[in-house]
Each structure stands twice: as structure tokens, then as C-alpha cells.
N, C-alpha and C. Protein backbone atom coordinates (compact mmCIF):
# COMPACT_ATOMS: atom_id res chain seq x y z
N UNK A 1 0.81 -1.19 0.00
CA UNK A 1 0.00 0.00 0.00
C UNK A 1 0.85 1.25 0.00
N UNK A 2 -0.09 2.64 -0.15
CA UNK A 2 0.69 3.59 -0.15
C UNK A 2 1.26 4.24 1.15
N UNK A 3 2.21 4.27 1.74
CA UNK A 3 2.24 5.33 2.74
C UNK A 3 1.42 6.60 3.21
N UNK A 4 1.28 7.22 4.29
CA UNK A 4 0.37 8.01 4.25
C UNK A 4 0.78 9.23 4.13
N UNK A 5 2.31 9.72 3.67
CA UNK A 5 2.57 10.88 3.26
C UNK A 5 2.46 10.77 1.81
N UNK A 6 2.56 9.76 0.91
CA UNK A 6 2.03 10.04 -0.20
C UNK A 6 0.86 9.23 -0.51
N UNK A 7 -0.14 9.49 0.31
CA UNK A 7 -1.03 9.46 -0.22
C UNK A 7 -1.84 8.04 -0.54
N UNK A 8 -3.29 7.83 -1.08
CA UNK A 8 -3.40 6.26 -1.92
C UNK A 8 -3.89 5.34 -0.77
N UNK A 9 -4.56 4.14 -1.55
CA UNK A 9 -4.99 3.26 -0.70
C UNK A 9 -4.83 2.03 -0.77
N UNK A 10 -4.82 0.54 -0.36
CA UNK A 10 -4.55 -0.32 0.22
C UNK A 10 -6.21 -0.76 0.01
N UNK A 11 -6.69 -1.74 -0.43
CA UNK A 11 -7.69 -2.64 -0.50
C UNK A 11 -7.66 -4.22 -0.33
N UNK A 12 -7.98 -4.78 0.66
CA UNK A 12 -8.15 -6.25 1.21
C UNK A 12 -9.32 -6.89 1.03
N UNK A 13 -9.59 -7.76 0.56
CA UNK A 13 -10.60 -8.12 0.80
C UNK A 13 -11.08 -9.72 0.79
N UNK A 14 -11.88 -9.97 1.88
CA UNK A 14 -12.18 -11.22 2.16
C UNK A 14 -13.54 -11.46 3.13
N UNK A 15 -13.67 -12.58 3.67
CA UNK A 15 -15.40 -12.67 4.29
C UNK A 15 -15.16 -11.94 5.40
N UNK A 16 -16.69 -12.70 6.41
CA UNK A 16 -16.86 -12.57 7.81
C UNK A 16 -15.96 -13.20 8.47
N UNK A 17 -15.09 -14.57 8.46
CA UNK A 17 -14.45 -15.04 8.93
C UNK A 17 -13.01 -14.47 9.05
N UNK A 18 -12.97 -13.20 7.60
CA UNK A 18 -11.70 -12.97 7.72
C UNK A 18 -11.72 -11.64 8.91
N UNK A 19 -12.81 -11.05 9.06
CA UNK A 19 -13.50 -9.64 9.32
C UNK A 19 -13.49 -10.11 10.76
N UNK A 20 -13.73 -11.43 11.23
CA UNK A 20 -13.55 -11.89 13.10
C UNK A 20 -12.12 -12.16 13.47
N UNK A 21 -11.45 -12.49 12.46
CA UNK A 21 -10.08 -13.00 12.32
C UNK A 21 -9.01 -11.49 12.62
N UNK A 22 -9.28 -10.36 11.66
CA UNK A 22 -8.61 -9.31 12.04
C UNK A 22 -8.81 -8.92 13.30
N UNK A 23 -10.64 -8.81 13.45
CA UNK A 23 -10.84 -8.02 14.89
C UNK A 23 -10.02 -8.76 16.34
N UNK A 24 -10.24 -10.53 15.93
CA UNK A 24 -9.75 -11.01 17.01
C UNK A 24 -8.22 -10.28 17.43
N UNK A 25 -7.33 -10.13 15.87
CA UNK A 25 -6.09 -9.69 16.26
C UNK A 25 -5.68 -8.66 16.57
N UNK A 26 -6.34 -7.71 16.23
CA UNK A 26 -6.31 -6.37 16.45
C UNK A 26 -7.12 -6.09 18.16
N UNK A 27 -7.86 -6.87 18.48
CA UNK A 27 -8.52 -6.46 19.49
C UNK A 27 -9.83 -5.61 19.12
N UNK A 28 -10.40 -5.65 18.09
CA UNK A 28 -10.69 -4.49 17.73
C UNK A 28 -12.78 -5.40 18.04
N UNK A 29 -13.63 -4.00 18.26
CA UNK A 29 -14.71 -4.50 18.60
C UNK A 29 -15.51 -3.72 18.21
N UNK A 30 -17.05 -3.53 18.02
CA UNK A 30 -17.59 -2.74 17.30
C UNK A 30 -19.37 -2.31 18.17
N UNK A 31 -19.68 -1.50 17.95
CA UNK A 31 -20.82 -1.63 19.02
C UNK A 31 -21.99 -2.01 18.22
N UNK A 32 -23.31 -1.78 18.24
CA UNK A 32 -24.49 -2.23 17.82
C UNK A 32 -24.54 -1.64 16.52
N UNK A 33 -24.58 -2.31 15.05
CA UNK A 33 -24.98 -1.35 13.76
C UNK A 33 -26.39 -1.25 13.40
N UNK A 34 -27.09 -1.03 13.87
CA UNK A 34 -28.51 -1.14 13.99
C UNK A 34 -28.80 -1.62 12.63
N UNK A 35 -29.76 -2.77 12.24
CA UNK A 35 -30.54 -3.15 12.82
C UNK A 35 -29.17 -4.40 13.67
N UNK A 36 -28.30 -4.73 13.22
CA UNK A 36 -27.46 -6.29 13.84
C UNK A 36 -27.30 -5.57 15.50
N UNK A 37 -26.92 -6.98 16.11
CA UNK A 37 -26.30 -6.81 17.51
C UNK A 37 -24.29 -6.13 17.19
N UNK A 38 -24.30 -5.84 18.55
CA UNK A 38 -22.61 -5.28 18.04
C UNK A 38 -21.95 -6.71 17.95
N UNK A 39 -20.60 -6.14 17.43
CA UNK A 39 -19.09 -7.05 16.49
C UNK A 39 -19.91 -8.19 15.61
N UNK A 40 -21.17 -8.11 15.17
CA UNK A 40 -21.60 -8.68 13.58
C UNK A 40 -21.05 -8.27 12.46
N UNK A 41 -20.71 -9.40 12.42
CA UNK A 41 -19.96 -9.72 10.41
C UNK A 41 -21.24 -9.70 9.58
N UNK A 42 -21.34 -8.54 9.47
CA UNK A 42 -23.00 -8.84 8.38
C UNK A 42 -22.35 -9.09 6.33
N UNK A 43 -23.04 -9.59 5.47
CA UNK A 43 -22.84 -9.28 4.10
C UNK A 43 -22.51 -8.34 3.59
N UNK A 44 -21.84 -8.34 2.89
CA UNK A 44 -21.18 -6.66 2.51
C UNK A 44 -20.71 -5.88 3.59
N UNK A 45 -20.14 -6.63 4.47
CA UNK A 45 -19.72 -6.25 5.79
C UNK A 45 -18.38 -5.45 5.84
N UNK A 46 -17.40 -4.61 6.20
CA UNK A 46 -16.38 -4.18 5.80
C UNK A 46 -15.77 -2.97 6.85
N UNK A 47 -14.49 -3.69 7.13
CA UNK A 47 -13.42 -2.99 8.32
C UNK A 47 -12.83 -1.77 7.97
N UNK A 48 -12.67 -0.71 7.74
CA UNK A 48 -11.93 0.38 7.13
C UNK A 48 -11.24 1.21 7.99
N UNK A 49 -9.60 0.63 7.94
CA UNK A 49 -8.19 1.26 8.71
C UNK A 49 -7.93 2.36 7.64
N UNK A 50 -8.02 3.19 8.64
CA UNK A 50 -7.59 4.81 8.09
C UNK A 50 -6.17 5.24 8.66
N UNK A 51 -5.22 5.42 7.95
CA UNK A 51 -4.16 6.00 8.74
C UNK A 51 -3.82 7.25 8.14
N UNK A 52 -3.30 8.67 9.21
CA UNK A 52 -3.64 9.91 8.87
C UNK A 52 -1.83 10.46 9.62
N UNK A 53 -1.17 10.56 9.15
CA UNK A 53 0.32 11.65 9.19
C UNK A 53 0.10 13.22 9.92
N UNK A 54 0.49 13.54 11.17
CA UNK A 54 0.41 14.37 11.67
C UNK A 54 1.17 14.74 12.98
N UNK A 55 1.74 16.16 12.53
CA UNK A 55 2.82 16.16 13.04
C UNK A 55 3.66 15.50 13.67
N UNK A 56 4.25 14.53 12.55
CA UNK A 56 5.14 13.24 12.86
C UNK A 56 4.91 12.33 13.17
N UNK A 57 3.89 12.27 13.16
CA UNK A 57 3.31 10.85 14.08
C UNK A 57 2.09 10.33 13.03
N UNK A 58 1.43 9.16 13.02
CA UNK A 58 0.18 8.62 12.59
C UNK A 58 -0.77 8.04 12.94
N UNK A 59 -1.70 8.14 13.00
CA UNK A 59 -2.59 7.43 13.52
C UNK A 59 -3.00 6.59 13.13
N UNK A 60 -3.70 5.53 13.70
CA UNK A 60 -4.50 4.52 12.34
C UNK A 60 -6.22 4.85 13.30
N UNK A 61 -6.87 4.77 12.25
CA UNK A 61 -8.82 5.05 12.78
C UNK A 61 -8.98 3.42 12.22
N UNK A 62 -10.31 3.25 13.23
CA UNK A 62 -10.89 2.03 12.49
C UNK A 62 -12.26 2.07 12.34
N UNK A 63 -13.04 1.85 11.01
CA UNK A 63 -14.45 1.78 11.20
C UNK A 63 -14.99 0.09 11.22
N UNK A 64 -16.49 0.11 11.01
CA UNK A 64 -16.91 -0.70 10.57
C UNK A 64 -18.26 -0.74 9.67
N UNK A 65 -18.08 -0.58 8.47
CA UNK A 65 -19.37 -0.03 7.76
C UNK A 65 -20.25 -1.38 7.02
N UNK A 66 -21.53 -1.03 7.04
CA UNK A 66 -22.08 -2.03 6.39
C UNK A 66 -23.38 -1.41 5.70
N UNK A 67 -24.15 -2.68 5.13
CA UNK A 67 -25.83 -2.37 4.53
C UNK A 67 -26.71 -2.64 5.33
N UNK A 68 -27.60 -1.90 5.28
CA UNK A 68 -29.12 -2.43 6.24
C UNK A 68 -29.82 -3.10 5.34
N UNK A 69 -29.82 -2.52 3.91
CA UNK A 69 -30.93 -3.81 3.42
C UNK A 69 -31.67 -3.32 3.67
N UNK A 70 -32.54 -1.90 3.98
CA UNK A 70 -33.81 -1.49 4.31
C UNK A 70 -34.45 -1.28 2.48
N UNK A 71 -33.32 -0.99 1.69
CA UNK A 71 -33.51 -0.54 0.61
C UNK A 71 -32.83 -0.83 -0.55
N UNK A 72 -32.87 -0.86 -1.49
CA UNK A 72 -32.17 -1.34 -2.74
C UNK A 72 -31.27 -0.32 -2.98
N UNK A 73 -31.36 1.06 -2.61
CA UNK A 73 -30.15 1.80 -2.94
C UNK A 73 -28.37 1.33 -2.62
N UNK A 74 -28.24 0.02 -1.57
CA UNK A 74 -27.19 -0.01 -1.39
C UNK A 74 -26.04 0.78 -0.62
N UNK A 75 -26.75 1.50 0.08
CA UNK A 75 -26.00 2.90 0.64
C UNK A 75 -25.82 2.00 1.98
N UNK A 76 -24.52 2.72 2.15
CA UNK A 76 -23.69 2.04 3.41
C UNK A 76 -23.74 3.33 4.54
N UNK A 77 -24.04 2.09 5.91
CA UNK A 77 -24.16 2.59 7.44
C UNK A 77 -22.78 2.56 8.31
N UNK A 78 -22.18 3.66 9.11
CA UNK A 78 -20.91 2.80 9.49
C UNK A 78 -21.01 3.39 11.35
N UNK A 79 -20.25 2.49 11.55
CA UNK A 79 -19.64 2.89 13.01
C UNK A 79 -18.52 2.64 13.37
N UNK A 80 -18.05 3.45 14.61
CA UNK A 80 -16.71 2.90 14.94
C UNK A 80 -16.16 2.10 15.38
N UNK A 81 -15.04 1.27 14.63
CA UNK A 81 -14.40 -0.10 15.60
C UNK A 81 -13.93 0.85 16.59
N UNK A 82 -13.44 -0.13 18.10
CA UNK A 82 -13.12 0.29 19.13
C UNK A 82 -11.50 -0.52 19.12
N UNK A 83 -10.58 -0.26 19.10
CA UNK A 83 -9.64 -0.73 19.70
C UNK A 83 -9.56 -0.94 21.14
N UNK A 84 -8.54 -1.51 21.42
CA UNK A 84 -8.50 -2.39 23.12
C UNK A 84 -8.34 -0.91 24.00
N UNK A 85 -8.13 -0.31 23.48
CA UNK A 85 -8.13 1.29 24.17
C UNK A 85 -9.22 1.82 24.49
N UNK A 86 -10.46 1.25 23.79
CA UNK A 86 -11.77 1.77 23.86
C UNK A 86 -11.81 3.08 22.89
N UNK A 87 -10.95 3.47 21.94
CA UNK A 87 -11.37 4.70 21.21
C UNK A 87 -11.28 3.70 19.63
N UNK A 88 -11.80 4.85 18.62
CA UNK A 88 -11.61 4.46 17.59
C UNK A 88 -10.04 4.79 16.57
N UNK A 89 -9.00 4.80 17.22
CA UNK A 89 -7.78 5.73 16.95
C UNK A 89 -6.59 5.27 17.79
N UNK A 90 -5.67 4.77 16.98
CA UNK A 90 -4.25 4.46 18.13
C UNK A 90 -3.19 5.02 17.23
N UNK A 91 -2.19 4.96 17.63
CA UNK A 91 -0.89 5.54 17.02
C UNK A 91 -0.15 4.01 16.20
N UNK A 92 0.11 4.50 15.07
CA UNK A 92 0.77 3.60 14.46
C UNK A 92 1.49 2.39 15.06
N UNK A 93 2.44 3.29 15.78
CA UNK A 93 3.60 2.20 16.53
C UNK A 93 2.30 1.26 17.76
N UNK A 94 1.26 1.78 18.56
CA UNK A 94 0.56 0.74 19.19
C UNK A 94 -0.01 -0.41 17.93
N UNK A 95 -0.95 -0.10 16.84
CA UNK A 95 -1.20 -1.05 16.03
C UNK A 95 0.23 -1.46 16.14
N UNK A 96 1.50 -1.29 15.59
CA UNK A 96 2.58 -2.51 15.42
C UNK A 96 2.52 -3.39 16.63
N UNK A 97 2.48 -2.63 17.89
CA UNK A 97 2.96 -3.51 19.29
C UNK A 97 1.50 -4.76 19.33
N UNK A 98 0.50 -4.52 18.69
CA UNK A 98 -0.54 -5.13 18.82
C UNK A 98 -0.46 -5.99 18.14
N UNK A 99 -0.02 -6.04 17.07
CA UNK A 99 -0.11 -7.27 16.15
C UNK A 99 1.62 -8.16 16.24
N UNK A 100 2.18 -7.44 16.81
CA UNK A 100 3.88 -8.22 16.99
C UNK A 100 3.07 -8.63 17.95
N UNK A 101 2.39 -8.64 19.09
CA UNK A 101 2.04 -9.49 20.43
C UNK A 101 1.29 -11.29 20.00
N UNK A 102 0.58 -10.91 18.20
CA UNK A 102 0.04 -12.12 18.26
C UNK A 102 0.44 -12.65 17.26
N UNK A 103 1.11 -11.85 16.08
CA UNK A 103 1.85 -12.68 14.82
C UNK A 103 2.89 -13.58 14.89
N UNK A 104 2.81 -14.90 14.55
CA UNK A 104 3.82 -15.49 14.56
C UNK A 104 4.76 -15.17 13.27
N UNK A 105 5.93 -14.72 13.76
CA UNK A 105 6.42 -14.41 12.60
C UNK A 105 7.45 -15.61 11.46
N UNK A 106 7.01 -16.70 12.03
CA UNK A 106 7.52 -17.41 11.00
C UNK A 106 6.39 -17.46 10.17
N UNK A 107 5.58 -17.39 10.21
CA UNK A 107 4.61 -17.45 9.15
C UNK A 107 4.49 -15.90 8.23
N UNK A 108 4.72 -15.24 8.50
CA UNK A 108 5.05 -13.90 7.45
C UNK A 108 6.40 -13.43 7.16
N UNK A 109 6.13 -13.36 5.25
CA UNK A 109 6.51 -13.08 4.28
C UNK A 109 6.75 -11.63 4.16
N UNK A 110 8.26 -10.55 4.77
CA UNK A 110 7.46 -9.47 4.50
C UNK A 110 8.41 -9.15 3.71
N UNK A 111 7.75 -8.20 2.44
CA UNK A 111 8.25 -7.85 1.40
C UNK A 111 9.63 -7.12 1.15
N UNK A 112 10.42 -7.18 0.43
CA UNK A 112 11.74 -6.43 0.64
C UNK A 112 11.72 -5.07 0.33
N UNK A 113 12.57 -4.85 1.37
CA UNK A 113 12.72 -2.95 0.75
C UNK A 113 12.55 -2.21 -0.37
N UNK A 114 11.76 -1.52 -0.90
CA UNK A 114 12.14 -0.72 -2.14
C UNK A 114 13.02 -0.24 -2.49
N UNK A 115 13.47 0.30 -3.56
CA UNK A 115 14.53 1.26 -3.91
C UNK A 115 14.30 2.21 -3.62
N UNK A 116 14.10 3.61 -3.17
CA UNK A 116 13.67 4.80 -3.18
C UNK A 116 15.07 5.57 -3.77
């Protein structure tokens, strides 16, 4: 993906199973999306990590947006994931400490340096 000083986005995509699978790792939890109960994986269900560059530092946001299905327009409802912090917002380096706590890292592949 792109960094967040230049800009661009990063698209993943996979089910509900993958959508319980992040939250489990992230910690991450979601409250009631009306009409579902809260942390439902509904259809067209979808996690959206925002990370934002500011003054030196970054944040990452997390939502969780979905469809109600009240209507055929398709228009999406969202709310905020909660990280283990209880806000919707941690600093970059906590997402790293969060996911080094549960990744085994023999199992990831991580890509080699660019040239810049």
C-alpha cells in the first residue's frame, strides 16, 4: 500500500471469517450497527483502517461499515471499531505492538525494501 505521506490506498478483501479474524487480532470491537447486535460480520460487511500523518506521528482510525438492506439503494451505514483502548484511533507504533504481540512471525513473508 501507499504510505500516508504520499497518499493512496490499500484494499483487502475477504469474508466474515476474515473480518472476526482481524478483529480477534487487532482487538478491535464494534458496538451495535442497527438493525445487527454489536461485532456482527453482516454481508457486505467491511473494516476500514484509516491511517492519517500528523505532526510526525500517525494514527490509524478504524471503522466498521455495512448495509441495512432497508432498501435497494445499497447505501452504506458505518460505526466505529473500538480498539482495546476503547477509542476508535491508536498511534501507528501501538497497532505494530498489537499485532507483533500475536503474529507469529515465521509465518510472514514481508516484502523487501524498495529502492527509493
Amino acid at each position: 500500500g501507499a504510505s500516508p505521506q504520499g497518499g493512496g490506498a490499500s484494499l483487502y478483501v475477504g469474508h466474515d471469517t476474515n473480518l472476526d479474524g482481524l478483529s480477534a487480532l487487532l482487538g478491535l470491537g464494534w458496538p451495535a450497527a442497527p438493525p445487527y447486535p454489536a461485532n456482527t460480520t453482516v454481508p457486505g460487511g467491511m473494516l476500514r483502517l484509516t491511517a492519517t500523518a500528523a505532526g510526525g506521528a500517525t494514527a490509524v482510525c478504524a471503522s466498521f461499515l455495512y448495509t441495512r438492506f432497508e432498501d435497494a439503494s445499497g447505501g452504506m451505514a458505518e460505526v466505529d471499531a473500538l480498539f482495546p483502548t476503547g477509542k476508535p484511533c491508536i498511534s501507528l507504533v501501538q497497532l505494530t505492538l498489537l499485532a507483533a504481540a500475536v503474529v507469529d512471525k515465521r509465518c510472514v513473508r514481508l516484502p523487501a525494501p524498495s529502492a527509493s
